[in-house]
N, C-alpha and C. Protein backbone atom coordinates (compact mmCIF):
# COMPACT_ATOMS: atom_id res chain seq x y z
N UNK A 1 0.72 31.38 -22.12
CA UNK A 1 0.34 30.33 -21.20
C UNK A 1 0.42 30.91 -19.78
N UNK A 2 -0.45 30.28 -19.23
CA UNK A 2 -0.54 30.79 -17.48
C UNK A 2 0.25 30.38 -16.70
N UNK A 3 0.30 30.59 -15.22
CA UNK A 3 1.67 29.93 -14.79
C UNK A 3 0.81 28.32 -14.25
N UNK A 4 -0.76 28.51 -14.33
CA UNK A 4 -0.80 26.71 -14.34
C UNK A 4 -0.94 26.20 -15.34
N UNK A 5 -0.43 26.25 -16.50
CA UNK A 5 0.03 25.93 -17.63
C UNK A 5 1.29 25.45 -17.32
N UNK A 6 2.78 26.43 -16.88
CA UNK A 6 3.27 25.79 -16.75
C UNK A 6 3.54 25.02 -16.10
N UNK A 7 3.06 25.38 -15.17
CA UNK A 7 2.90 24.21 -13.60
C UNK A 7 2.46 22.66 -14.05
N UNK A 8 1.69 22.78 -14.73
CA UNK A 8 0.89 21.48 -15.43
C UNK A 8 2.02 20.46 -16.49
N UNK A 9 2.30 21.40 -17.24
CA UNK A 9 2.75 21.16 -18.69
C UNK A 9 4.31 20.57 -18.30
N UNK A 10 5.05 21.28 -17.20
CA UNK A 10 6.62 20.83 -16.78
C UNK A 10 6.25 19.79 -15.39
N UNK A 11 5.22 19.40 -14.42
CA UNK A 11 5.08 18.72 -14.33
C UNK A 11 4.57 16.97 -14.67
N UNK A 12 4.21 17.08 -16.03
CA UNK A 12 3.85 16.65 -16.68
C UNK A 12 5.35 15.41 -17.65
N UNK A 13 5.81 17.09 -18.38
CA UNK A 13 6.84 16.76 -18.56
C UNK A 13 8.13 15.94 -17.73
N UNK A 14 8.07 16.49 -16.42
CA UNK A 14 9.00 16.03 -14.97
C UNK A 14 8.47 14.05 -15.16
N UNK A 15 6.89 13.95 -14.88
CA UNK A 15 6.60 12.94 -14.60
C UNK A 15 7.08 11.83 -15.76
N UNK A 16 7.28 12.21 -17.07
CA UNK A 16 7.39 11.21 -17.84
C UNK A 16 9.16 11.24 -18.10
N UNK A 17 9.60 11.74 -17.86
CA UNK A 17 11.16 11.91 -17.58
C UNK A 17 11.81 10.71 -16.56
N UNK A 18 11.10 11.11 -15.35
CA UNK A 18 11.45 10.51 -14.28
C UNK A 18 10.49 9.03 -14.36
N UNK A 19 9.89 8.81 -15.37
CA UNK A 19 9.47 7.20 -15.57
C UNK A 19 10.53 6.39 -16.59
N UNK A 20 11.14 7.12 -17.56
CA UNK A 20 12.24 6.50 -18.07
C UNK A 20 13.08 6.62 -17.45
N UNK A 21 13.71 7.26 -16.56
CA UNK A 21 14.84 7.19 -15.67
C UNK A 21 14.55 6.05 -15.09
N UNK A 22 13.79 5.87 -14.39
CA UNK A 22 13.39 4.54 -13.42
C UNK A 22 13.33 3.68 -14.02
N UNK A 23 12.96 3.52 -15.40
CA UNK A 23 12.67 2.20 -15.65
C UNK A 23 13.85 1.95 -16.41
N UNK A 24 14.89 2.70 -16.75
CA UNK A 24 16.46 2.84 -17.34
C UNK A 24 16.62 2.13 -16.24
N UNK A 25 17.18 2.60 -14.72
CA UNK A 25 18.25 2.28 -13.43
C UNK A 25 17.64 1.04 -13.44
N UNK A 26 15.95 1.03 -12.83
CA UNK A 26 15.33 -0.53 -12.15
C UNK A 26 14.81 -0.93 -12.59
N UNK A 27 15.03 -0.97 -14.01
CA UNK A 27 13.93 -1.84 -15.04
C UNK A 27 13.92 -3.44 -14.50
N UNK A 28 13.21 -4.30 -15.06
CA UNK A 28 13.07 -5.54 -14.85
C UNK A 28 14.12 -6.14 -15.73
N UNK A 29 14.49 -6.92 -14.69
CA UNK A 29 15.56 -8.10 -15.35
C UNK A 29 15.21 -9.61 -16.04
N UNK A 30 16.03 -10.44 -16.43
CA UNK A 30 15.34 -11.42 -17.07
C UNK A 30 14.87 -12.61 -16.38
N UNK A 31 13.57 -13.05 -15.99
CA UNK A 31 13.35 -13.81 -15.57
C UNK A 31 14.71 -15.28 -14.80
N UNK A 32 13.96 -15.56 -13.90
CA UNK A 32 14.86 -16.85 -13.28
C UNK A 32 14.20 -17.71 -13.49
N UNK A 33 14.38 -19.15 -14.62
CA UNK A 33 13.35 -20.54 -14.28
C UNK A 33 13.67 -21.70 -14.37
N UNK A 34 13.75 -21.97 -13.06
CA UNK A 34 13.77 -23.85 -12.93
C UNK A 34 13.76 -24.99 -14.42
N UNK A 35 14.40 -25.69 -14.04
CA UNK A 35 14.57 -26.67 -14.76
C UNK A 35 13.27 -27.07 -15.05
N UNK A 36 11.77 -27.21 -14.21
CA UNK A 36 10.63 -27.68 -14.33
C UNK A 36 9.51 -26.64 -15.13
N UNK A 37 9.98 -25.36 -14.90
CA UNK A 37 9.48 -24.29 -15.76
C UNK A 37 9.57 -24.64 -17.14
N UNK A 38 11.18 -24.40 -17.31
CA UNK A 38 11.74 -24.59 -18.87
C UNK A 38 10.98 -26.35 -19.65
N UNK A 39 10.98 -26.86 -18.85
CA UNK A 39 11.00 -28.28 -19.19
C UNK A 39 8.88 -28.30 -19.26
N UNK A 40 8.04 -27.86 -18.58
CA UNK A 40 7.02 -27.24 -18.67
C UNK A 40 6.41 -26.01 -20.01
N UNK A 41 7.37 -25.39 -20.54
CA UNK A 41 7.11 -24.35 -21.40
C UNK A 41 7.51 -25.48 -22.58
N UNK A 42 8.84 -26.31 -22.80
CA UNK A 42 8.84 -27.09 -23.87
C UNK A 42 7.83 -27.60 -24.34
N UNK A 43 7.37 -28.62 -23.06
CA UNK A 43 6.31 -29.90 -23.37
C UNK A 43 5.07 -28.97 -24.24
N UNK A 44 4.39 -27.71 -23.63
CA UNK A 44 3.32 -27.22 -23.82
C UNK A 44 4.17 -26.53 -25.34
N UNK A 45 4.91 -26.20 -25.86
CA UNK A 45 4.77 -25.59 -27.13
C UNK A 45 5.13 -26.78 -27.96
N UNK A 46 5.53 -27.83 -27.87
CA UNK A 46 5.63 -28.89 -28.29
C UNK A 46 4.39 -29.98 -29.11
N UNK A 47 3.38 -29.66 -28.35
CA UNK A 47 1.89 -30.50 -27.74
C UNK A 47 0.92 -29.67 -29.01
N UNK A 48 1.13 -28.23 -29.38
CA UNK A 48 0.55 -27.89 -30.32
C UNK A 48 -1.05 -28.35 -29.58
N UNK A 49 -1.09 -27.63 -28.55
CA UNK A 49 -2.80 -28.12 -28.19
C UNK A 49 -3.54 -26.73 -28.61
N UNK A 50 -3.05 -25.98 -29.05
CA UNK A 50 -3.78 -25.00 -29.42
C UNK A 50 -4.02 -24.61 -30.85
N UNK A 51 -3.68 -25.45 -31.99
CA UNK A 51 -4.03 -25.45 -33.19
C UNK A 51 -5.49 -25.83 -33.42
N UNK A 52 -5.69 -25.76 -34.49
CA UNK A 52 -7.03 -26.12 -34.97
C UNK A 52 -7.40 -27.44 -35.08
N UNK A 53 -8.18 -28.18 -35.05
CA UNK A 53 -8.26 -29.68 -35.70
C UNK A 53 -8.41 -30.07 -37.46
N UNK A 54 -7.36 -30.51 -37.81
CA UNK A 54 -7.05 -30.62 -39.60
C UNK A 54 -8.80 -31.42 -39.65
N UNK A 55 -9.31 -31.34 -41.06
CA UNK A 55 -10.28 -31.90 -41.25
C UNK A 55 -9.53 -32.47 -42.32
């Protein structure tokens, strides 16, 4: 391999390293939601408006 081989190949490597690191330390945390959210997500899975119509 050439040296932009390795130049390529360990940058490469570097970049996907340092995306699990980051997303290890500052990954996303769990959502925050209002009483009107939660109470909003009930009603709508509740309501079944997205089934089929029974014949």
């Amino acid at each position: 391999m050439t040296l932009f081989g390795y130049l390529f190949w360990g940058i490469g490597i570097l970049a996907i390293a340092l995306g699990f690191f980051m997303q290890k330390k500052y990954g996303t945390k769990a959502p925050v939601k209002s009483d009107k959210d939660i109470m909003n997500e009930e009603i709508a899975r509740n309501t079944h408006s997205n089934d089929r119509p029974r014949i």
